[in-house]
Protein backbone atom coordinates (compact mmCIF):
# COMPACT_ATOMS: atom_id res chain seq x y z
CA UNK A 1 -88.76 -103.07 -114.74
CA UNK A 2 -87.93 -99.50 -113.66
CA UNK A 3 -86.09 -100.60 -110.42
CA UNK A 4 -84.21 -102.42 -113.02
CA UNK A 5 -83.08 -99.67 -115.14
CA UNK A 6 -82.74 -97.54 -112.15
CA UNK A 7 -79.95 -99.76 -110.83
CA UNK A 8 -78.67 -100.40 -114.32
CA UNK A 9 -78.19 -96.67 -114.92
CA UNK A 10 -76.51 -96.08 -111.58
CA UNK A 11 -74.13 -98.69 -112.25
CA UNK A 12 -72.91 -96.73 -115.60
CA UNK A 13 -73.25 -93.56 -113.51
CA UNK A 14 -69.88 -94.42 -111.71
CA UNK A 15 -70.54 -92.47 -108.52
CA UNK A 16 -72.25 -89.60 -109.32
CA UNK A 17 -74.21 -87.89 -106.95
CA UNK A 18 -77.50 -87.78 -109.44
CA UNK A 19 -78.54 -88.39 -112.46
CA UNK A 20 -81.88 -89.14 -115.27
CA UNK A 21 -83.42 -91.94 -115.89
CA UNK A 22 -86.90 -91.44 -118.12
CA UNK A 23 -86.92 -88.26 -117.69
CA UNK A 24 -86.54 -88.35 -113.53
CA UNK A 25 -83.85 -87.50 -111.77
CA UNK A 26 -82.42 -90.37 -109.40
CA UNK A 27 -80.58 -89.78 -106.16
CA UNK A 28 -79.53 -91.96 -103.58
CA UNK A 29 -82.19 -92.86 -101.78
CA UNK A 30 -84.57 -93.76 -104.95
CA UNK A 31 -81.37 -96.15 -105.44
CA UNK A 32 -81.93 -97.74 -102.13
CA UNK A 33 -85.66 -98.12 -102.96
CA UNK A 34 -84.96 -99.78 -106.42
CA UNK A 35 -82.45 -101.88 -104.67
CA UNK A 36 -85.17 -103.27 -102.30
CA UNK A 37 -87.53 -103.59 -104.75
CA UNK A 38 -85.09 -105.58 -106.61
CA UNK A 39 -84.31 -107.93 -103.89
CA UNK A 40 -87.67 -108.57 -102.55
CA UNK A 41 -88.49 -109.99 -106.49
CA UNK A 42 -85.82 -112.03 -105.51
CA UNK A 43 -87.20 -113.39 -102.57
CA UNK A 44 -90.34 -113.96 -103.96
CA UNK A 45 -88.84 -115.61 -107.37
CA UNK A 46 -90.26 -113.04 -109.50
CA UNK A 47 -89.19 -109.87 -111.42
CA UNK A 48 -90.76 -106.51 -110.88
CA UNK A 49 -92.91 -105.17 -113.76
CA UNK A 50 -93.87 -101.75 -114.88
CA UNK A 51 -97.13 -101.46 -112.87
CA UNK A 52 -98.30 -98.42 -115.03
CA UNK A 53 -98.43 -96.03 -112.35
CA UNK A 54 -95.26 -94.14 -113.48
CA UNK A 55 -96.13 -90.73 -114.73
């Protein structure tokens, strides 16, 4: 779910270098990781979920 909003939010961020999502700042390469987060769930047929380990 967060790789999800991650990617979500950096599509509305048009290009900017940084920005927040829940509270965390998200760069480029945290937009890499959500990407292939996002695309192994897709290889597997499944969606990520919110494993609770966020803090």
């Amino acid at each position: 779910a967060h790789a999800g909003k991650v990617l979500a939010a950096a599509a509305r961020a048009d290009g900017a270098g940084a920005f927040v999502v829940d509270g965390r700042m998200i760069d480029a390469p945290f937009i890499r990781r959500a990407q292939a987060i996002m695309s192994t769930a897709d290889r597997l047929g499944s969606s990520p979920s919110d494993d609770g380990l966020s803090s």
